[in-house]
N, C-alpha and C. Protein backbone atom coordinates (compact mmCIF):
# COMPACT_ATOMS: atom_id res chain seq x y z
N UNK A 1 0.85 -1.17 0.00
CA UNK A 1 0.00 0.00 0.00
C UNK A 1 0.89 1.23 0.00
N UNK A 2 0.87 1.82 -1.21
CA UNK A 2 1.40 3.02 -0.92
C UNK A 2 1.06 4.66 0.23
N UNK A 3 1.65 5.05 -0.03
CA UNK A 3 1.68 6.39 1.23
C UNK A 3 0.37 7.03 0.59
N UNK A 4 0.21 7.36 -0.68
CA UNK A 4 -0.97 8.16 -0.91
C UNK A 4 -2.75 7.12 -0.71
N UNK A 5 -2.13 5.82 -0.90
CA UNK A 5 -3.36 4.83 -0.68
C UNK A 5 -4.04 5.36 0.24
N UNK A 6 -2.94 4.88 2.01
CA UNK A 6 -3.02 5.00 3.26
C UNK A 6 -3.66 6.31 3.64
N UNK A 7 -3.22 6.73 2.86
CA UNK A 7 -3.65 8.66 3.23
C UNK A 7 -5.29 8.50 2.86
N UNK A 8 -5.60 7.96 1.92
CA UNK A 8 -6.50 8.36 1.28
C UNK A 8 -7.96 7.38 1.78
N UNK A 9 -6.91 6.52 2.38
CA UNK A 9 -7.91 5.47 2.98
C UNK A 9 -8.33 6.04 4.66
N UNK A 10 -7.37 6.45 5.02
CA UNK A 10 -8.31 7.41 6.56
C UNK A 10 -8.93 8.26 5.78
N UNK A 11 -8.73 9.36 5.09
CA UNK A 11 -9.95 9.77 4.32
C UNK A 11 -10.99 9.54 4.00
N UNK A 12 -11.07 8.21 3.74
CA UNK A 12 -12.44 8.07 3.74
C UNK A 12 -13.28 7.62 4.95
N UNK A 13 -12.26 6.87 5.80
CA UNK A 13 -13.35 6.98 6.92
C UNK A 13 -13.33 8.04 8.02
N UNK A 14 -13.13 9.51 7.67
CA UNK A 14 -13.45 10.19 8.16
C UNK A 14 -14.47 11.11 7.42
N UNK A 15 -14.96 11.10 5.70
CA UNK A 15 -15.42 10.94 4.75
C UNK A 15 -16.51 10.58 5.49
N UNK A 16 -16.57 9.14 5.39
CA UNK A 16 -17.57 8.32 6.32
C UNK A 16 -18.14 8.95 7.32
N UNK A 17 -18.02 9.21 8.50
CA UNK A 17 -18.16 9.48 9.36
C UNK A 17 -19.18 10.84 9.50
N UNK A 18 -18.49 12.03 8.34
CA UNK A 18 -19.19 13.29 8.21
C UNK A 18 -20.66 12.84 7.35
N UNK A 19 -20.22 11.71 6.48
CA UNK A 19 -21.69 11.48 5.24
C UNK A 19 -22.59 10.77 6.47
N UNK A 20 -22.25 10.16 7.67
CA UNK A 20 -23.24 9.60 8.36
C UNK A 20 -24.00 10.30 9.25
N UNK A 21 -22.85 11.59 9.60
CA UNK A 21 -23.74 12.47 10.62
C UNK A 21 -24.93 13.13 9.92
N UNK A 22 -23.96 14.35 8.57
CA UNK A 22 -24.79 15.27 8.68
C UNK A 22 -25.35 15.55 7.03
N UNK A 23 -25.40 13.83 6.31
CA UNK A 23 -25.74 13.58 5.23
C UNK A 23 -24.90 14.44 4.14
N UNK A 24 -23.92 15.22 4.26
CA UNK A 24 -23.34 15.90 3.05
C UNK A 24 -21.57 15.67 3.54
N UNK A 25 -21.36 15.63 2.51
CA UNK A 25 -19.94 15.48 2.35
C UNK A 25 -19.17 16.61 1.52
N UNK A 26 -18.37 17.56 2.48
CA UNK A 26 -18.70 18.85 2.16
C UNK A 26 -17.19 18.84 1.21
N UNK A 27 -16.15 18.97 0.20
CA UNK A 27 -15.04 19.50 -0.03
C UNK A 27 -14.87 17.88 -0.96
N UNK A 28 -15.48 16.86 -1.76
CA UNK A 28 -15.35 15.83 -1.94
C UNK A 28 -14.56 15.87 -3.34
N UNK A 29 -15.15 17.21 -3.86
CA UNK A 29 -14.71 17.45 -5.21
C UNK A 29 -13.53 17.95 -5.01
N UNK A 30 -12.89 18.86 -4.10
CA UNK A 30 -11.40 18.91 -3.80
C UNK A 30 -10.53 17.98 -3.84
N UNK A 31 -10.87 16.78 -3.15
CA UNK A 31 -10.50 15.66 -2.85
C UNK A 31 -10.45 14.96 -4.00
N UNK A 32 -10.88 14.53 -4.67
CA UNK A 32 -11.06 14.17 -6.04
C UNK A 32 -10.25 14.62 -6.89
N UNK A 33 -10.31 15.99 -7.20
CA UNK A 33 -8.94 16.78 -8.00
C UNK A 33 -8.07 16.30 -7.87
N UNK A 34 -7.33 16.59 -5.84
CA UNK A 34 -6.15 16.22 -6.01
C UNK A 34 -5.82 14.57 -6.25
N UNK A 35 -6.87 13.70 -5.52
CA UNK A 35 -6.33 12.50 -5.98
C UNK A 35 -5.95 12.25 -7.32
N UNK A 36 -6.45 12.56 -8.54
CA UNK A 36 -6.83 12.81 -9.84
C UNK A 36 -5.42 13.57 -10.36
N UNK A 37 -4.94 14.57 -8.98
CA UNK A 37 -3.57 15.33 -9.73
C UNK A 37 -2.41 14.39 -9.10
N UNK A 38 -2.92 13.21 -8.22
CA UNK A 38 -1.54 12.45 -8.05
C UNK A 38 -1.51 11.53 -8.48
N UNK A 39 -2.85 11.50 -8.83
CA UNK A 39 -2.84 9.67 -10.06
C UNK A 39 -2.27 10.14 -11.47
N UNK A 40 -2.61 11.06 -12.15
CA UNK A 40 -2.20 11.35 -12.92
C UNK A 40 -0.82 11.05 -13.67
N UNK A 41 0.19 11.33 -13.66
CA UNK A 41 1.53 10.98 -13.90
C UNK A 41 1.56 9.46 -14.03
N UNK A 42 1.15 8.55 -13.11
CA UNK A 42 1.76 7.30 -12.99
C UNK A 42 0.62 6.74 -14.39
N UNK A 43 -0.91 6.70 -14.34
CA UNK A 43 -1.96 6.16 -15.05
C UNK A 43 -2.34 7.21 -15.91
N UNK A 44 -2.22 8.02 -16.95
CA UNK A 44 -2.73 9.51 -17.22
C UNK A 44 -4.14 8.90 -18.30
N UNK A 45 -4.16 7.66 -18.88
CA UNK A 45 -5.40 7.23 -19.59
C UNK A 45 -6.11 7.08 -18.93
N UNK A 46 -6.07 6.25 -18.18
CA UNK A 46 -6.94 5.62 -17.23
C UNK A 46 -7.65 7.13 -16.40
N UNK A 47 -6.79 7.73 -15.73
CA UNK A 47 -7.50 9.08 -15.31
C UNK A 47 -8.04 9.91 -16.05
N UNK A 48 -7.54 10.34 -17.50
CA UNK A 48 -8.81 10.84 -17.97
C UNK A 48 -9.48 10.66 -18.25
N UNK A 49 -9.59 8.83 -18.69
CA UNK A 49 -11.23 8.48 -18.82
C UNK A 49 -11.80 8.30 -17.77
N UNK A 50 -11.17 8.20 -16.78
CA UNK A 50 -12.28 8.76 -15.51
C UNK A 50 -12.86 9.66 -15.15
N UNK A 51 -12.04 10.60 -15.19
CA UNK A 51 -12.15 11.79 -15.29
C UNK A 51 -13.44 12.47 -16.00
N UNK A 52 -13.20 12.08 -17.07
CA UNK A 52 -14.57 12.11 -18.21
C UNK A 52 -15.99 11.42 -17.64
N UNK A 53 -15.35 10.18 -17.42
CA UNK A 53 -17.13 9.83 -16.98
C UNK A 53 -17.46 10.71 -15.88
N UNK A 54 -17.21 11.19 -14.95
CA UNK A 54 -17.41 12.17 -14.07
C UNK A 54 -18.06 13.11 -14.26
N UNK A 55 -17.32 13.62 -15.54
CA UNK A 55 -17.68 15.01 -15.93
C UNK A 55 -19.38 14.28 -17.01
N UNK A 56 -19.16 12.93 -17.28
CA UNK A 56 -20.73 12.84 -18.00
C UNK A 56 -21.48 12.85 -17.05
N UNK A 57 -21.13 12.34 -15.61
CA UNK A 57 -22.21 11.68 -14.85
C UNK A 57 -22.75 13.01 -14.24
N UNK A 58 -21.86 14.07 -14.37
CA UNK A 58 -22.46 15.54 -13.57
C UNK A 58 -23.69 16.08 -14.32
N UNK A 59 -22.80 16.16 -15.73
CA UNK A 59 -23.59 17.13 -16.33
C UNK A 59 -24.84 16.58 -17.30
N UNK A 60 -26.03 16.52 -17.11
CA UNK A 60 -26.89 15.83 -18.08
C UNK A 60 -27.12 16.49 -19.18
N UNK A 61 -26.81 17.44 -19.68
CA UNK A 61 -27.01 18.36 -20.81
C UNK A 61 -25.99 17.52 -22.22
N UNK A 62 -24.64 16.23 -21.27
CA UNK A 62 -24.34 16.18 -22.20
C UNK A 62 -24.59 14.46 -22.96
N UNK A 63 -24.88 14.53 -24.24
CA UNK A 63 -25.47 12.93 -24.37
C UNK A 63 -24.89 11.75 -24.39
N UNK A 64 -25.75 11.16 -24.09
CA UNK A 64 -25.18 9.50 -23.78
C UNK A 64 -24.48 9.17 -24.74
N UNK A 65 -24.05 9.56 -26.13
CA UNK A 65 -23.29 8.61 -27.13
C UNK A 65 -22.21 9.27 -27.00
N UNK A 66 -21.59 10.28 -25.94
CA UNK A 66 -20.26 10.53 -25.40
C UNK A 66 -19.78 9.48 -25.09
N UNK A 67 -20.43 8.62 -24.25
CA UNK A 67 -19.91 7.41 -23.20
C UNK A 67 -19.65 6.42 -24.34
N UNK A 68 -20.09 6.07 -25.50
CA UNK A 68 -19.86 4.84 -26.02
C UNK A 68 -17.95 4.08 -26.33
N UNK A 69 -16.94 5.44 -26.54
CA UNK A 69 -16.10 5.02 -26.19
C UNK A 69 -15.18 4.25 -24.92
N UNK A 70 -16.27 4.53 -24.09
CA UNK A 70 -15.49 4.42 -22.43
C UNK A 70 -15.91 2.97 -22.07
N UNK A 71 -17.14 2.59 -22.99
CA UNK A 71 -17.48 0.99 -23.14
C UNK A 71 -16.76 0.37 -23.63
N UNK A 72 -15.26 0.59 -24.10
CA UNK A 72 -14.02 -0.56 -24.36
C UNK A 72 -13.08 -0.62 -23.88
N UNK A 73 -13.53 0.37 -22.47
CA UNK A 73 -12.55 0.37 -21.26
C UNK A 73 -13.06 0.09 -19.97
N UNK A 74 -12.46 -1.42 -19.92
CA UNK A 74 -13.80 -1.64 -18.86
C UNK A 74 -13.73 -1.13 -17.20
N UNK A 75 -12.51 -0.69 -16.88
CA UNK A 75 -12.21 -0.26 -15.75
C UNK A 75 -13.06 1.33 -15.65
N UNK A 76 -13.46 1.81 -16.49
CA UNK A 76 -14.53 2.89 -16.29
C UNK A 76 -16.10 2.14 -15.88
N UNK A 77 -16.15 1.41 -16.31
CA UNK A 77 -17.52 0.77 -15.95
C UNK A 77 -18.36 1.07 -14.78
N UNK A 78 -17.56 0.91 -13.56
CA UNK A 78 -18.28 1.30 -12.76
C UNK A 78 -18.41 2.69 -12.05
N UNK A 79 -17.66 3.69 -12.91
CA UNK A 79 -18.08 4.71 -12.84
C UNK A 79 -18.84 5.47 -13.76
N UNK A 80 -18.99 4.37 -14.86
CA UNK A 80 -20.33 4.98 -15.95
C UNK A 80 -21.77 4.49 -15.38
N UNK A 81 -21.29 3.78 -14.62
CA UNK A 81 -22.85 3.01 -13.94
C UNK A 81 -23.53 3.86 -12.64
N UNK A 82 -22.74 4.67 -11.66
CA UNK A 82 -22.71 5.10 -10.92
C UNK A 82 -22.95 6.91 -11.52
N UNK A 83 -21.86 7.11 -12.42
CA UNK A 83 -22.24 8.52 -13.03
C UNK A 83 -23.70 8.61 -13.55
N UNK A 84 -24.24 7.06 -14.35
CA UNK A 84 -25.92 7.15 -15.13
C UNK A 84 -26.72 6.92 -13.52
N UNK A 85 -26.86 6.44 -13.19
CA UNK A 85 -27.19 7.07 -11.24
C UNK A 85 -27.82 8.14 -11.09
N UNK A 86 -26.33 9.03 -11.35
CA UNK A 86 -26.21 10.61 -10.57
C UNK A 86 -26.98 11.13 -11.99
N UNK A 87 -27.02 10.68 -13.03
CA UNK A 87 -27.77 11.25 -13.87
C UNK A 87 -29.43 11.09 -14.46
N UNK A 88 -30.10 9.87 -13.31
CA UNK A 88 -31.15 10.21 -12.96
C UNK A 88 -31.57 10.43 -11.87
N UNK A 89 -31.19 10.57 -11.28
CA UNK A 89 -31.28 11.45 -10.06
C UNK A 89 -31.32 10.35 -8.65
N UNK A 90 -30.73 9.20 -8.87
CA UNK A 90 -31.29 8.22 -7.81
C UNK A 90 -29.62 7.58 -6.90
N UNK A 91 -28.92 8.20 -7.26
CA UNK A 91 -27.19 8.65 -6.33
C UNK A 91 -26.84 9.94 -6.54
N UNK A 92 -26.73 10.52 -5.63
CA UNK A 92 -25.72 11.42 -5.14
C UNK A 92 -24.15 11.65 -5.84
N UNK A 93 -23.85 13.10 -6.17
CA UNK A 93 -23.06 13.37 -6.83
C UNK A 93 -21.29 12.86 -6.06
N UNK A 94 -21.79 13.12 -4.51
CA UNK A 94 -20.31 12.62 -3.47
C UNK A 94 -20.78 11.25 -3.64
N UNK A 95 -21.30 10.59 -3.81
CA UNK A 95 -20.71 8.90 -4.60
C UNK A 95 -19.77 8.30 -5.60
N UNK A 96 -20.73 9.83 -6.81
CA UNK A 96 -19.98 9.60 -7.80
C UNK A 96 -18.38 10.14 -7.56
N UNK A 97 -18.36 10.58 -6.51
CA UNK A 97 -16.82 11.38 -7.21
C UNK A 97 -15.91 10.73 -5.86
N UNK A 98 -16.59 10.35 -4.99
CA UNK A 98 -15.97 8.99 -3.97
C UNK A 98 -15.19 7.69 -4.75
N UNK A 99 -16.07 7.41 -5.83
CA UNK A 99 -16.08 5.63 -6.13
C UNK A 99 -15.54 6.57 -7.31
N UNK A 100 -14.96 7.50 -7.81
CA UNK A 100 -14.13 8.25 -8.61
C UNK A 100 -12.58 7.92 -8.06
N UNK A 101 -12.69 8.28 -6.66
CA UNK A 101 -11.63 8.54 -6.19
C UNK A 101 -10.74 6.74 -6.01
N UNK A 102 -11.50 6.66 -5.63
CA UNK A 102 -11.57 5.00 -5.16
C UNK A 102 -10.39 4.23 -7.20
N UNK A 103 -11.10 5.10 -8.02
CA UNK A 103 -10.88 4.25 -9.04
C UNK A 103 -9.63 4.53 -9.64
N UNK A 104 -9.26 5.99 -9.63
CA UNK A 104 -7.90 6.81 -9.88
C UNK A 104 -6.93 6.66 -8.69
N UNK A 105 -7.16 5.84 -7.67
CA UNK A 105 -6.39 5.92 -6.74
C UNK A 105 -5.54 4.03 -6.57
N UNK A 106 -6.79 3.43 -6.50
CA UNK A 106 -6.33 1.96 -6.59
C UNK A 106 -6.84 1.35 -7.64
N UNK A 107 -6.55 -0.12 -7.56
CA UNK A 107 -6.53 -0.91 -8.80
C UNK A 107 -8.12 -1.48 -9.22
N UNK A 108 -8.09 -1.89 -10.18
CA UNK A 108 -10.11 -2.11 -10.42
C UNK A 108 -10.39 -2.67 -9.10
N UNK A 109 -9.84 -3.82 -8.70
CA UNK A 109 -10.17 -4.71 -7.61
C UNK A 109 -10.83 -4.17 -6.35
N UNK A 110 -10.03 -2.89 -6.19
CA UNK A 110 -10.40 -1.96 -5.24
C UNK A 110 -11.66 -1.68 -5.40
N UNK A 111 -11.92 -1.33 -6.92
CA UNK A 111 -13.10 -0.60 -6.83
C UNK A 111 -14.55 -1.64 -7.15
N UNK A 112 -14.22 -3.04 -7.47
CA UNK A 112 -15.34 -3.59 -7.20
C UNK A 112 -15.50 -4.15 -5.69
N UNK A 113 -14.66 -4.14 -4.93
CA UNK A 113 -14.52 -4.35 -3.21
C UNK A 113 -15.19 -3.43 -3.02
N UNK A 114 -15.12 -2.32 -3.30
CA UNK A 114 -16.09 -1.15 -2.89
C UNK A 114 -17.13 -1.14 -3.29
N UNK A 115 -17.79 -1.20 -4.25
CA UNK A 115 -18.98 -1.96 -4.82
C UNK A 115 -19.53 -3.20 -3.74
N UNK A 116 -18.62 -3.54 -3.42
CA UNK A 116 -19.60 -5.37 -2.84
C UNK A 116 -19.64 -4.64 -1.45
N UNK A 117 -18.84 -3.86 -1.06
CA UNK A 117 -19.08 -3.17 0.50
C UNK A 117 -20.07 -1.99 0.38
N UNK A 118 -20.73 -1.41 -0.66
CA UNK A 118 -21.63 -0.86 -0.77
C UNK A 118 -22.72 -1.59 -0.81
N UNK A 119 -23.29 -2.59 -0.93
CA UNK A 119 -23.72 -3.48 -1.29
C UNK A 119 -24.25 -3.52 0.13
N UNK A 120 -22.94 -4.77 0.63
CA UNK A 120 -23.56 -5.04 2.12
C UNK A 120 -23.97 -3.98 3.37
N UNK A 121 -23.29 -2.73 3.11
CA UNK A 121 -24.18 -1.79 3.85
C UNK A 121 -25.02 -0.99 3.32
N UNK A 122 -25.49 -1.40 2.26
CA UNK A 122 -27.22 -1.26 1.89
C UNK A 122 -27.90 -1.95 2.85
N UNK A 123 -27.48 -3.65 2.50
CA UNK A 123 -28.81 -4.55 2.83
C UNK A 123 -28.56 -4.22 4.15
N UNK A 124 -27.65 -4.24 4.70
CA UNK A 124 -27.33 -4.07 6.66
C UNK A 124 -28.23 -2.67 7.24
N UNK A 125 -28.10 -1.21 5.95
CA UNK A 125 -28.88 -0.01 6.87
C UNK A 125 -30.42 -0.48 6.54
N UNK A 126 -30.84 -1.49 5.27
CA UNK A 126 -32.13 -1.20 4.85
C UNK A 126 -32.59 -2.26 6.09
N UNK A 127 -31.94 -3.53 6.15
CA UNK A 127 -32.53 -3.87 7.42
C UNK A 127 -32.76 -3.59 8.78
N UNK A 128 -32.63 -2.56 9.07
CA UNK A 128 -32.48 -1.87 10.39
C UNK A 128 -33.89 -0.87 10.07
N UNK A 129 -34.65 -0.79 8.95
CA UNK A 129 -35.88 -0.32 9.34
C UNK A 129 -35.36 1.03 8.47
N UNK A 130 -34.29 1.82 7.85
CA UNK A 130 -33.95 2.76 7.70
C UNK A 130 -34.45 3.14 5.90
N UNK A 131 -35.22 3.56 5.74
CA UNK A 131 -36.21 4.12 4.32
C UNK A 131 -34.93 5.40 3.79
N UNK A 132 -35.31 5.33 2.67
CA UNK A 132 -35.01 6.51 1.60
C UNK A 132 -33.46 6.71 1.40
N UNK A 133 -32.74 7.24 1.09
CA UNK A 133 -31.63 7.12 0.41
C UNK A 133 -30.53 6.49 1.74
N UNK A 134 -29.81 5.80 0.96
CA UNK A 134 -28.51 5.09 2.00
C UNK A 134 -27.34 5.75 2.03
N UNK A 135 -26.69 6.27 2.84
CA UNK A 135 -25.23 6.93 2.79
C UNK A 135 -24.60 5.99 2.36
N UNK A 136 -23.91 6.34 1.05
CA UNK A 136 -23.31 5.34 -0.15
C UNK A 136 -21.14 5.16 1.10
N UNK A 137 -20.94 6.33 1.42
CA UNK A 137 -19.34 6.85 1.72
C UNK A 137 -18.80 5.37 2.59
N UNK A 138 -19.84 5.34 3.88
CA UNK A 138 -19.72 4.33 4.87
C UNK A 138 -19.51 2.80 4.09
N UNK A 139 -20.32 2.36 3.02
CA UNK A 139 -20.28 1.11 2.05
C UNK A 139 -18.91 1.05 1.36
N UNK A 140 -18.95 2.15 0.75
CA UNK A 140 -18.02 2.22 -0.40
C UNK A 140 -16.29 1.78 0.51
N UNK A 141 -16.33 2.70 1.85
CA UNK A 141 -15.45 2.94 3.30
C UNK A 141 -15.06 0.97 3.85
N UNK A 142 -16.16 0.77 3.59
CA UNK A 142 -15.75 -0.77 4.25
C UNK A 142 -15.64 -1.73 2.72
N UNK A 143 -15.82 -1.69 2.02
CA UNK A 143 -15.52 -2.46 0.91
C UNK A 143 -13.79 -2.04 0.77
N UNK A 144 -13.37 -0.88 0.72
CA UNK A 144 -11.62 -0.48 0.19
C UNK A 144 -10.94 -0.90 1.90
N UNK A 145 -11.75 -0.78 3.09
CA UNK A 145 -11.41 -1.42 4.25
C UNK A 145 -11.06 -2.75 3.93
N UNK A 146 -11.88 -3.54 3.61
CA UNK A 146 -11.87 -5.32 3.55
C UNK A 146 -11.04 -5.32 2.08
N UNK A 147 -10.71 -5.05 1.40
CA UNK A 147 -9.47 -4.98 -0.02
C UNK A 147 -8.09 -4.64 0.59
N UNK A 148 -7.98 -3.38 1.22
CA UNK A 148 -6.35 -3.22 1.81
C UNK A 148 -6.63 -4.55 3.40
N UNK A 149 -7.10 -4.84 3.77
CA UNK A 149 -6.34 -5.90 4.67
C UNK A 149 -6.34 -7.09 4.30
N UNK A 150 -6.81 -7.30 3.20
CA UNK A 150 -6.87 -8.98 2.41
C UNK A 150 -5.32 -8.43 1.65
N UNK A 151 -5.38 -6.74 1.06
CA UNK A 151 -4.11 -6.80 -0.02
C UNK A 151 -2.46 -7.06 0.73
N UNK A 152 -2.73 -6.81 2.08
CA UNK A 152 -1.85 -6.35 3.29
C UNK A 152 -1.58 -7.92 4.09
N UNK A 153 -2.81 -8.90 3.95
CA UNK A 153 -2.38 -10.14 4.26
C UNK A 153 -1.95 -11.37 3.33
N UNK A 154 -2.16 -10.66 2.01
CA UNK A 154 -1.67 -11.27 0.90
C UNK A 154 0.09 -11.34 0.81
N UNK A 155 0.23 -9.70 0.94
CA UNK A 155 1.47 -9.21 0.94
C UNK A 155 2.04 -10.11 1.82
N UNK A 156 1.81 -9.92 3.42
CA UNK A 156 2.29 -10.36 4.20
C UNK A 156 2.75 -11.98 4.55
N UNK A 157 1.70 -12.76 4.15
CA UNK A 157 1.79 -14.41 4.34
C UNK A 157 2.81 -14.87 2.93
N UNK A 158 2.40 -14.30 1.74
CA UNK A 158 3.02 -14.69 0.61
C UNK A 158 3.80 -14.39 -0.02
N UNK A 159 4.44 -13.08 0.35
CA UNK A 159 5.53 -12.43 0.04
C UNK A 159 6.47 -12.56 0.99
């Protein structure tokens, strides 16, 4: 795990923490930039087609046959799925640019761990009786949780 991972991984669960109190996650798009300006150099394709779906998933003015190139890159996928979301109105824009961050920062793996940990703290808040939108940060927070200590006991036992 690199130094900017680690960094970026208390980030989010303090990320977490603010999306659970007070439902907004205030400076996410800052956060995003810079991850975006330190991924950059090492991955610079990969980040701007992320980058891009971002910028589709914000803005709906612009049309869907933008995206058809980003469908032969499949590591955008789940931020074209998450950006068409934010573009009918049924996720939140700090998702999209969370599970952004998540994707310019670590490897796909990361970001479908985050996916399956969004997942299970869906079904975990919806069973607790809790209606109408789910704080996506906390899911997304324990999915890249359970990826760096499987990547960290991988490292560790087998290396």
């Amino acid at each position: 795990m690199t130094p900017v991972q680690a960094i970026s991984l208390f980030s989010f669960a303090m990320l977490s923490l603010v999306d659970l109190q007070i439902r907004v996650v205030p400076l996410i798009e800052v956060f995003f930039g810079i991850a975006a300006f330190l991924a950059f150099p090492d991955a610079r394709l990969h980040v701007t087609v992320v980058i891009l779906a971002v910028i589709w998933g914000i803005f709906r003015r612009i049309p869907s046959r933008f995206l058809l190139p980003f469908l032969f890159y499949p590591p955008s996928w789940p931020t074209l799925i998450v950006g068409f979301g934010v573009r009918k109105r049924m996720i939140g824009q700090a998702d999209l640019f969370a599970l952004a961050i998540v994707a310019v920062l670590f490897p796909f793996s990361a970001v479908i761990m985050s996916l399956l940990g969004f997942e299970a703290w869906r079904r975990w808040w919806v069973s607790r009786g809790n209606c109408g939108l789910v704080p996506a940060l906390p899911g997304l927070f324990l999915g890249l949780a359970a990826y760096s200590v499987a990547q960290l006991a991988w490292s560790h036992f087998f290396i």
